[in-house]
Protein backbone atom coordinates (compact mmCIF):
# COMPACT_ATOMS: atom_id res chain seq x y z
CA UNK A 1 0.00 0.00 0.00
CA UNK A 2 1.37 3.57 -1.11
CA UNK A 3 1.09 5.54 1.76
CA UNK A 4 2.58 9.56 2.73
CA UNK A 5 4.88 9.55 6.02
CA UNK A 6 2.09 7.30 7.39
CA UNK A 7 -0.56 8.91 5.97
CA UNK A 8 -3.15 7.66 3.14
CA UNK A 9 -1.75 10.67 0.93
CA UNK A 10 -0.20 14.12 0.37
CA UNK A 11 -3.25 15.83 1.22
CA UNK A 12 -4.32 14.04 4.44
CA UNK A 13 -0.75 14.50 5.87
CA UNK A 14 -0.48 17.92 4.73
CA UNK A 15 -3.43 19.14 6.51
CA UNK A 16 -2.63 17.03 9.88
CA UNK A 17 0.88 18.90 9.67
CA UNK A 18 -0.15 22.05 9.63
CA UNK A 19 -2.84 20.85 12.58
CA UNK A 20 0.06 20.06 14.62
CA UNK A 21 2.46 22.40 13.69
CA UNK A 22 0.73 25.99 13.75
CA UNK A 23 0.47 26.88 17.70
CA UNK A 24 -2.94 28.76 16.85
CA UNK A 25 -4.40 25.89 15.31
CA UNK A 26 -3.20 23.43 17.47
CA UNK A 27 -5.00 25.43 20.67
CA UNK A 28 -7.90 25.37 18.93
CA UNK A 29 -8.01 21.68 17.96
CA UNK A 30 -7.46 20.66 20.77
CA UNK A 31 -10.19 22.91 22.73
CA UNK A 32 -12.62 21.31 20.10
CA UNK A 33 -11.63 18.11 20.44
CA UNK A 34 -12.22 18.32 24.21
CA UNK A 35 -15.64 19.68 23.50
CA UNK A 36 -17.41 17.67 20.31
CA UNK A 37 -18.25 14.39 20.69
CA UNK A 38 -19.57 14.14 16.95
CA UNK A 39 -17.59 11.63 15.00
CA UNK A 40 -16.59 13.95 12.09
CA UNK A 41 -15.10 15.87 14.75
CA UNK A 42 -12.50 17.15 12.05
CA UNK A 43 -15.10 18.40 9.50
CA UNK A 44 -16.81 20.65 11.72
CA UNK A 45 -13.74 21.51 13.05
CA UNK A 46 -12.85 23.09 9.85
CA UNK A 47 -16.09 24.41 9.25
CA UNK A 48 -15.97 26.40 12.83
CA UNK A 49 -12.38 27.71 11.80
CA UNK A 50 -13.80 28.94 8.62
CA UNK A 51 -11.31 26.71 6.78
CA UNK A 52 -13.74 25.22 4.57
CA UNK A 53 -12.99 25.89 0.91
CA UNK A 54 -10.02 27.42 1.78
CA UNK A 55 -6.52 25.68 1.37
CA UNK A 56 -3.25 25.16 3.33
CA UNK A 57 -0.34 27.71 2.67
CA UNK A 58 0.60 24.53 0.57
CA UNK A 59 -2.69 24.46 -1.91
CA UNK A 60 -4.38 21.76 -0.32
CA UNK A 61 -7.92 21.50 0.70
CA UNK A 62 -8.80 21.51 3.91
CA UNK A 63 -12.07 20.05 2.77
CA UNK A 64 -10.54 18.34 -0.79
CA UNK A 65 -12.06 14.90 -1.57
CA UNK A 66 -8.77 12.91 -1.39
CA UNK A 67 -8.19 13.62 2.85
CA UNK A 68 -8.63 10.35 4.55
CA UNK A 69 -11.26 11.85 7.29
CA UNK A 70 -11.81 8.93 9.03
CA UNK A 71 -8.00 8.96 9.80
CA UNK A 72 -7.79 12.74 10.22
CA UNK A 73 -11.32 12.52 12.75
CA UNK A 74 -8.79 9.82 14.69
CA UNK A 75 -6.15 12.45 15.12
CA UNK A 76 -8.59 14.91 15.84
CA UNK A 77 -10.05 12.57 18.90
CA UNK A 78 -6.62 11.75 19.53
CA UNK A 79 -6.12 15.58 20.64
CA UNK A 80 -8.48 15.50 23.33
């Protein structure tokens, strides 16, 4: 199986990087987290940042059909 550093693909590892990596975002990932017990936990976390249809500093959708959301809603539960 192809995978990126772990991840299903370019995409879904891009936007779990820059998750992790931006202090601002991180914070307020992690406050979600803590607070939604929905299962698409990372969908509406986008959606409350205002990321939807926007893309990373590296062109990649936030919301793009390729991201692996059941993997990126495990990192997101992962944070709480």
């Amino acid at each position: 199986m192809n995978t990126y550093n772990g991840w299903k693909n370019y995409a879904t590892w891009n936007v779990a990087l820059w998750i992790g990596n931006d202090e601002g975002l991180y914070r307020a990932a992690v406050d979600f987290a803590r607070q939604c017990k929905a299962r698409a936990v990372y969908r509406l976390f986008i959606e409350s940042m205002g990321l939807d249809g926007q893309r990373t500093n590296d062109r990649v959708k936030w919301d793009g059909r390729e991201l692996d959301y059941q993997r990126l809603n495990e990192m997101m539960r992962e944070l709480a």
